[in-house]
PDB file of N, CA and C in Angstrom:
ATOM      1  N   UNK A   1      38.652  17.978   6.670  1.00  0.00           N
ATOM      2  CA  UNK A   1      37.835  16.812   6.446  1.00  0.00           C
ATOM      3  C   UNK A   1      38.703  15.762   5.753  1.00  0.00           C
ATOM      4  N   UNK A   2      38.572  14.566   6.322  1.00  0.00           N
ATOM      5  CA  UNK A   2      39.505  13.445   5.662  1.00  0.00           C
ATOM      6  C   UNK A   2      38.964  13.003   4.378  1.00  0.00           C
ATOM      7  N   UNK A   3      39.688  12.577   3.405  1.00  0.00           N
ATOM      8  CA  UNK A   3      38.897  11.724   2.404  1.00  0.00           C
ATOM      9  C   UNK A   3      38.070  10.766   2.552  1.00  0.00           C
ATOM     10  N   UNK A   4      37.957  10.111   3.842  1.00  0.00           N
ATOM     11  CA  UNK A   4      36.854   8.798   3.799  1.00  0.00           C
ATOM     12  C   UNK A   4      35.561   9.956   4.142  1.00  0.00           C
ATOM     13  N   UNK A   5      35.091  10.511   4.758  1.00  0.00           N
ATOM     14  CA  UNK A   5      34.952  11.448   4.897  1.00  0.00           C
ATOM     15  C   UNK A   5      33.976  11.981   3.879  1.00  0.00           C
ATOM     16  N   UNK A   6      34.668  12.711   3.209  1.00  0.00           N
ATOM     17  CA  UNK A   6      34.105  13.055   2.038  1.00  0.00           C
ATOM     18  C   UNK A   6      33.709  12.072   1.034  1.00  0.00           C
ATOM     19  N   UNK A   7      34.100  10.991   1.012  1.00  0.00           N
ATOM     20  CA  UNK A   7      33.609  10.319   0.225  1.00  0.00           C
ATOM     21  C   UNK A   7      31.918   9.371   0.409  1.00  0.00           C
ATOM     22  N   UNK A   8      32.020   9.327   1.567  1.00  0.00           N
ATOM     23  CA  UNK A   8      30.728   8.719   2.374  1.00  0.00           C
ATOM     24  C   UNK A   8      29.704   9.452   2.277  1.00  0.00           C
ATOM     25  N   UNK A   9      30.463  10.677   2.357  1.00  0.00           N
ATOM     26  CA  UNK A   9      29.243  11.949   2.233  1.00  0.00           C
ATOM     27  C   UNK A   9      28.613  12.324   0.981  1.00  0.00           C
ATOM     28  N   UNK A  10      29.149  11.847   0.180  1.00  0.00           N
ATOM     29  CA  UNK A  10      29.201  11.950  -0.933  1.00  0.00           C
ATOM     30  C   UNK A  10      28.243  10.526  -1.648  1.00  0.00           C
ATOM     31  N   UNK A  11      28.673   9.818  -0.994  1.00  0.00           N
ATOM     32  CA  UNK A  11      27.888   8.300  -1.335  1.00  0.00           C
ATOM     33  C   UNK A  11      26.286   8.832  -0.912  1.00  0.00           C
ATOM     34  N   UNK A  12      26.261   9.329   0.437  1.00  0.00           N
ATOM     35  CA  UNK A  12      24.908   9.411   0.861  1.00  0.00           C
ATOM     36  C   UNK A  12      24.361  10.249  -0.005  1.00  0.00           C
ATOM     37  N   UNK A  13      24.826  11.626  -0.243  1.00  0.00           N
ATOM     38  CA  UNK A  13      24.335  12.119  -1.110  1.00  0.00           C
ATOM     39  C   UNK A  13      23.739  11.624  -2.382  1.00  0.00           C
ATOM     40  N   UNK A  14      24.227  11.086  -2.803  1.00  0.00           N
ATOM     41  CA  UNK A  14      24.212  10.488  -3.980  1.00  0.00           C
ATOM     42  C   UNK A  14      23.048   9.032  -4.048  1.00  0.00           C
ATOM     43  N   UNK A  15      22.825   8.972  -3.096  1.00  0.00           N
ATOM     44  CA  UNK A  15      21.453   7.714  -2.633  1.00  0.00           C
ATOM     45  C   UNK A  15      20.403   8.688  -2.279  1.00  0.00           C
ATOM     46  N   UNK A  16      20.867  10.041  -1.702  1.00  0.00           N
ATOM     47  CA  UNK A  16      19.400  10.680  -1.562  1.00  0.00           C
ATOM     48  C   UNK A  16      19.099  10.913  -2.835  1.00  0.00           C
ATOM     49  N   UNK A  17      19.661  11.603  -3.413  1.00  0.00           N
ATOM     50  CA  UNK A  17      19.094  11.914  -4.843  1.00  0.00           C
ATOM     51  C   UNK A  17      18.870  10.927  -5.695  1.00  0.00           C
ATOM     52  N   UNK A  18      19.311   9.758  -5.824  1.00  0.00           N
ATOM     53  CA  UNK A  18      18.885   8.880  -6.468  1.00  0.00           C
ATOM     54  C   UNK A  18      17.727   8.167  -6.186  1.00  0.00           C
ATOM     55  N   UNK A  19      17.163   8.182  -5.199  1.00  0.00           N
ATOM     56  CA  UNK A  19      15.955   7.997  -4.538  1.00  0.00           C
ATOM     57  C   UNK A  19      14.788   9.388  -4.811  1.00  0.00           C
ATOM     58  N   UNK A  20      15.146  10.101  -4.397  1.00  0.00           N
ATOM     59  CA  UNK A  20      14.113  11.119  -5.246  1.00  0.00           C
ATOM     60  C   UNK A  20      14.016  11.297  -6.374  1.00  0.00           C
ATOM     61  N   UNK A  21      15.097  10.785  -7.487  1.00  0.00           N
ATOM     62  CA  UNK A  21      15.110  10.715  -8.909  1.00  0.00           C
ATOM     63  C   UNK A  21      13.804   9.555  -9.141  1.00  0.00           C
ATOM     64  N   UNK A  22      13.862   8.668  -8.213  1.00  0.00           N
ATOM     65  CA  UNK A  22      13.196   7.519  -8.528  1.00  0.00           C
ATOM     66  C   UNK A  22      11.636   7.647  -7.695  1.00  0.00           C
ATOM     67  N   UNK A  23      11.704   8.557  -7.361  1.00  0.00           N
ATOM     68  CA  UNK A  23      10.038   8.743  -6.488  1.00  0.00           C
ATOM     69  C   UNK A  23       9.605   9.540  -7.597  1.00  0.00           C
ATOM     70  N   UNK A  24      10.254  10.418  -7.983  1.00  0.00           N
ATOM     71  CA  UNK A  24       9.421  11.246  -9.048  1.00  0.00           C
ATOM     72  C   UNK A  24       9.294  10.280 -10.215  1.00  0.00           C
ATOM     73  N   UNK A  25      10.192   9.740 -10.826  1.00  0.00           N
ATOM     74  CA  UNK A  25       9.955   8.939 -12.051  1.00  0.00           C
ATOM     75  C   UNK A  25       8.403   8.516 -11.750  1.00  0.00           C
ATOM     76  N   UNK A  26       8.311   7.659 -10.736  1.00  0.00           N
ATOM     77  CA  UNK A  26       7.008   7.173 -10.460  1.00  0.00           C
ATOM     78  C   UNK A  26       5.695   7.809 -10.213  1.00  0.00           C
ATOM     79  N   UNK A  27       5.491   9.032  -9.588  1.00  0.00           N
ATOM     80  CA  UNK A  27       4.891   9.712  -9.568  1.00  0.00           C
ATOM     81  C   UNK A  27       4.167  10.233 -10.835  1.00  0.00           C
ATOM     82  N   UNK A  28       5.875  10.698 -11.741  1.00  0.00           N
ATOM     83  CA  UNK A  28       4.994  11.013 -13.356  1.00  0.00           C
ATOM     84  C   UNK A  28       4.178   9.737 -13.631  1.00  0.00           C
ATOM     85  N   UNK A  29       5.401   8.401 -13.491  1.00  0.00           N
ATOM     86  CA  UNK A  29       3.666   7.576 -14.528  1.00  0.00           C
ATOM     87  C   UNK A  29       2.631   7.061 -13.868  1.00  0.00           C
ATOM     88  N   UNK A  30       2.352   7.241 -12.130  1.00  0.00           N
ATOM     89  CA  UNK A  30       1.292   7.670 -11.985  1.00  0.00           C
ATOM     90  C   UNK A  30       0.328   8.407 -12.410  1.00  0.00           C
ATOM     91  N   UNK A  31       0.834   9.808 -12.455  1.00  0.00           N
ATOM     92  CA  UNK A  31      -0.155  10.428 -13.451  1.00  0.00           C
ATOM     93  C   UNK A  31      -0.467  10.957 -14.705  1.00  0.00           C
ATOM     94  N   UNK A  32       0.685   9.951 -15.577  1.00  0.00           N
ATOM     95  CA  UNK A  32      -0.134   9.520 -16.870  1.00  0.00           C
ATOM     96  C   UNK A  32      -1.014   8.320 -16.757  1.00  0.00           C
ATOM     97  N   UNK A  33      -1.088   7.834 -15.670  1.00  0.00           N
ATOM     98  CA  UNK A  33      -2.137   6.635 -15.629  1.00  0.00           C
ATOM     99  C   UNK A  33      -3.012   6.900 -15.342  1.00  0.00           C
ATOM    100  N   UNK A  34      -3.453   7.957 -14.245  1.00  0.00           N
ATOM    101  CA  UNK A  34      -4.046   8.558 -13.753  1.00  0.00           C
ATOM    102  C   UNK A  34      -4.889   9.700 -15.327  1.00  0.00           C
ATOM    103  N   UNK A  35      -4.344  10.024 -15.298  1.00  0.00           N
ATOM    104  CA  UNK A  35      -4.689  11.103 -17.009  1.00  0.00           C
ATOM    105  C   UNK A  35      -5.225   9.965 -18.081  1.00  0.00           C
ATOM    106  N   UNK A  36      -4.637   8.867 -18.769  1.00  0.00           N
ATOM    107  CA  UNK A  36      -5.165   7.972 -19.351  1.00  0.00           C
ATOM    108  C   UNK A  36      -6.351   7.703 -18.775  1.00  0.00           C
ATOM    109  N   UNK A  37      -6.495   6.586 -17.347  1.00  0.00           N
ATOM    110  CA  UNK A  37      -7.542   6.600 -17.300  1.00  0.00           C
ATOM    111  C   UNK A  37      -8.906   7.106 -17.633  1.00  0.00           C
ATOM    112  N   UNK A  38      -8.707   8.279 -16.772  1.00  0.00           N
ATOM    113  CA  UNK A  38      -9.790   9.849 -16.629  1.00  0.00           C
ATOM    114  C   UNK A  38     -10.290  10.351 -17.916  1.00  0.00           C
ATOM    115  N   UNK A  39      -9.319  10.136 -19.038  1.00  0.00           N
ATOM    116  CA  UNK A  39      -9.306  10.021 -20.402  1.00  0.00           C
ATOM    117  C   UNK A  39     -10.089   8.344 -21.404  1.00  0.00           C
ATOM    118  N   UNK A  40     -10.252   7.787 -21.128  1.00  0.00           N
ATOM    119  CA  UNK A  40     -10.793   6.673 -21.242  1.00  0.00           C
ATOM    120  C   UNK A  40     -11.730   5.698 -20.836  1.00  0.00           C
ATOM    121  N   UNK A  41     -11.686   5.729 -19.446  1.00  0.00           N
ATOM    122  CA  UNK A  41     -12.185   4.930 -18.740  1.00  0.00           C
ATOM    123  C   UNK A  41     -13.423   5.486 -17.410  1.00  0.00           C
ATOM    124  N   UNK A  42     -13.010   6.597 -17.015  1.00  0.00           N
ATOM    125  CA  UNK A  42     -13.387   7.246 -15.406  1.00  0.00           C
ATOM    126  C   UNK A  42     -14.356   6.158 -14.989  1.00  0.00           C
ATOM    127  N   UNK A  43     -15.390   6.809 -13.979  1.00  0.00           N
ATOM    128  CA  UNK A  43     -16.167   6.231 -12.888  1.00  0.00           C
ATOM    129  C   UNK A  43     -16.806   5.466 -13.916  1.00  0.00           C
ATOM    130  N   UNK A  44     -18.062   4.698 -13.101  1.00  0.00           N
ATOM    131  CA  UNK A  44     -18.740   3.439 -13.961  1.00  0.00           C
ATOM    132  C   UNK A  44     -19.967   4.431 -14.856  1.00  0.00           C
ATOM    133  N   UNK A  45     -20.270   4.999 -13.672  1.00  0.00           N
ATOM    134  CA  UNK A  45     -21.421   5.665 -14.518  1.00  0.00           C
ATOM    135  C   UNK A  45     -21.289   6.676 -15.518  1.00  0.00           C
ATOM    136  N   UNK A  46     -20.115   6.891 -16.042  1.00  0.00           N
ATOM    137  CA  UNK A  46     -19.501   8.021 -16.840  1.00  0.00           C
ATOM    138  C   UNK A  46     -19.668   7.782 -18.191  1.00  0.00           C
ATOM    139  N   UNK A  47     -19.721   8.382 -19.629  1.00  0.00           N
ATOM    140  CA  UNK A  47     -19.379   8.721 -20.684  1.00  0.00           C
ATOM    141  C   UNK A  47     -18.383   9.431 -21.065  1.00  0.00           C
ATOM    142  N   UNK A  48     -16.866   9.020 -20.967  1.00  0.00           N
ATOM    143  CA  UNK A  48     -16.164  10.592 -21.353  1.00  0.00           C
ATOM    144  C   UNK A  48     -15.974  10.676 -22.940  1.00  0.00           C
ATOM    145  N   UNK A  49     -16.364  11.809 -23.314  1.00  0.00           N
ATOM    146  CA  UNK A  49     -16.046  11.791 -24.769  1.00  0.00           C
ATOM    147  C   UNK A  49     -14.870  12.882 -25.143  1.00  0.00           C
ATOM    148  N   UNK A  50     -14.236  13.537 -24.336  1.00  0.00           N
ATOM    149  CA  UNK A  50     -13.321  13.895 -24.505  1.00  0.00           C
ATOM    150  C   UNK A  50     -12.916  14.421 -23.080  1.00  0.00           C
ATOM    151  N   UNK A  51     -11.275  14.817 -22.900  1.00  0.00           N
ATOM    152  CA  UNK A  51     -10.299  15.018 -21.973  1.00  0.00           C
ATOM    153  C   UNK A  51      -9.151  15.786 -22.008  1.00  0.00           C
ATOM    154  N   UNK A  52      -9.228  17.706 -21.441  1.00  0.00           N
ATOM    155  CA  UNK A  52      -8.760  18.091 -21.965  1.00  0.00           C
ATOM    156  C   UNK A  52      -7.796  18.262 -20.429  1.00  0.00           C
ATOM    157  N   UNK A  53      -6.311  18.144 -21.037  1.00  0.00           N
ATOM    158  CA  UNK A  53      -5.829  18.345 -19.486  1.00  0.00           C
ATOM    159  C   UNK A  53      -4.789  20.069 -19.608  1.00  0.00           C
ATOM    160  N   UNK A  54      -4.962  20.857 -18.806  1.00  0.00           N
ATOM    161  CA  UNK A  54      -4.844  22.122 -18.945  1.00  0.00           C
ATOM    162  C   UNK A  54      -4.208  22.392 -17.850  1.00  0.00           C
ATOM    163  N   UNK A  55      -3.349  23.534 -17.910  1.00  0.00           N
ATOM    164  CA  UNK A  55      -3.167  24.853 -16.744  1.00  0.00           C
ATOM    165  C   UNK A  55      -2.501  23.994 -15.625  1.00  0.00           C
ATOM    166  N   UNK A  56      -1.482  22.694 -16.230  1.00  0.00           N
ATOM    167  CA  UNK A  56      -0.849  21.747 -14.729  1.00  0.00           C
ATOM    168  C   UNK A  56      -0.302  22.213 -14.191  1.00  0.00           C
ATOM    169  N   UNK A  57      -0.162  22.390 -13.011  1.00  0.00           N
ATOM    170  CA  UNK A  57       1.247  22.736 -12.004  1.00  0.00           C
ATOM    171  C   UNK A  57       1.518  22.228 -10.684  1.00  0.00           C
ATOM    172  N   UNK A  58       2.552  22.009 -10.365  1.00  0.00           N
ATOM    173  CA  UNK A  58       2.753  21.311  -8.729  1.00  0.00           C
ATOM    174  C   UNK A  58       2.390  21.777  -7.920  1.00  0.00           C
ATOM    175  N   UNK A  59       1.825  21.011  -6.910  1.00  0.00           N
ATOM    176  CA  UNK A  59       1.440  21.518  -6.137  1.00  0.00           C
ATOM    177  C   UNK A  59       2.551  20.999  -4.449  1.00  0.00           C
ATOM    178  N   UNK A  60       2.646  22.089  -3.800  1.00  0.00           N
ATOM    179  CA  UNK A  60       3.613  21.493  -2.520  1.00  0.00           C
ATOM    180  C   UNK A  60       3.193  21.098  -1.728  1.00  0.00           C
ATOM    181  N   UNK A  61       1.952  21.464  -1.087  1.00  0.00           N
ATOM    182  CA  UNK A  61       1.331  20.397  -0.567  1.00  0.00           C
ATOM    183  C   UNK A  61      -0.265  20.393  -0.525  1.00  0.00           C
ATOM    184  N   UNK A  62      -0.675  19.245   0.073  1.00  0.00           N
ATOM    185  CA  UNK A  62      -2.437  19.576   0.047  1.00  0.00           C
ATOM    186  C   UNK A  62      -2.982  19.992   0.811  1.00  0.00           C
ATOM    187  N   UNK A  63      -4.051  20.907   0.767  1.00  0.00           N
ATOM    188  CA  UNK A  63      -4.746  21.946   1.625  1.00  0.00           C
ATOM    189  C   UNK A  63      -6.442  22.142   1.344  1.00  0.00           C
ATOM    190  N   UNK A  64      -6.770  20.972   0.511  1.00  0.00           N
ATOM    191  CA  UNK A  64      -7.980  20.935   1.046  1.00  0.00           C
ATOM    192  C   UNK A  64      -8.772  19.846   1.641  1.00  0.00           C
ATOM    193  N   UNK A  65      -9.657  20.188   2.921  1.00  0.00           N
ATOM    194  CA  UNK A  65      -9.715  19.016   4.110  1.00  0.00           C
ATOM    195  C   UNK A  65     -11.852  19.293   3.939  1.00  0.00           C
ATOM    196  N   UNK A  66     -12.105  17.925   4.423  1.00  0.00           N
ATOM    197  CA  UNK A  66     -13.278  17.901   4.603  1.00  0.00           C
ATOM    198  C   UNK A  66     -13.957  17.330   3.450  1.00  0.00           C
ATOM    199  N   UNK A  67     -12.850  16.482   2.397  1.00  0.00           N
ATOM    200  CA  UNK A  67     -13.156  15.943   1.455  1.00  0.00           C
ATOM    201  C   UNK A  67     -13.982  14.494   1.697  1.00  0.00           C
ATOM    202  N   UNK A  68     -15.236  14.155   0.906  1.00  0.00           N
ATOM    203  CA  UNK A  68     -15.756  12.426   1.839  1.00  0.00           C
ATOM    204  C   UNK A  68     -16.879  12.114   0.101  1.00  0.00           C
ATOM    205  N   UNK A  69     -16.699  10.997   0.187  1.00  0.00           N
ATOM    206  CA  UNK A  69     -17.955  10.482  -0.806  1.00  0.00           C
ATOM    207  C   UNK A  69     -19.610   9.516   0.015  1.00  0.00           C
ATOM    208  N   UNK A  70     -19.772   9.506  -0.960  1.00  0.00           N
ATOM    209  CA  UNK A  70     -21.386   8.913  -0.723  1.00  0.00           C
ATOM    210  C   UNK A  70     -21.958   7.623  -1.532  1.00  0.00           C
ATOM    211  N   UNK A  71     -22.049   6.516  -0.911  1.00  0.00           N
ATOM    212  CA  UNK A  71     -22.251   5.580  -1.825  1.00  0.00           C
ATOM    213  C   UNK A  71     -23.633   5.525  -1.790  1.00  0.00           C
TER     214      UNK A  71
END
């Protein structure tokens, strides 16, 4: 492998991950905004008087379907 080569490859690399460094950044303060809110503010018709957030973990992907609201 030549040095330009490796170095390009290396560049790309280095933009993928820096791009997923930067999707997740966002993601977290999504959901501390998301958590603040829910913690403060939620739906209109709500009272929250307290907000306990528990037991987090990632999830890889979503798997539940047939979700719908009702106005």
């Amino acid at each position: 492998m030549s040095w330009d080569t490796y170095q390009r490859r290396t560049e790309r690399n280095g933009e993928r991950l820096n791009r997923q460094d930067r999707r997740q950044k966002k993601q977290r303060r999504n959901e501390e905004r998301r958590k603040k809110w829910l913690s403060t503010v939620g739906s209109p018709s709500s009272r929250i008087d307290r907000a306990d957030f528990s037991n987090e973990k990632k999830i890889s992907k979503l798997d539940f379907k047939g979700f719908s609201t009702r106005f």
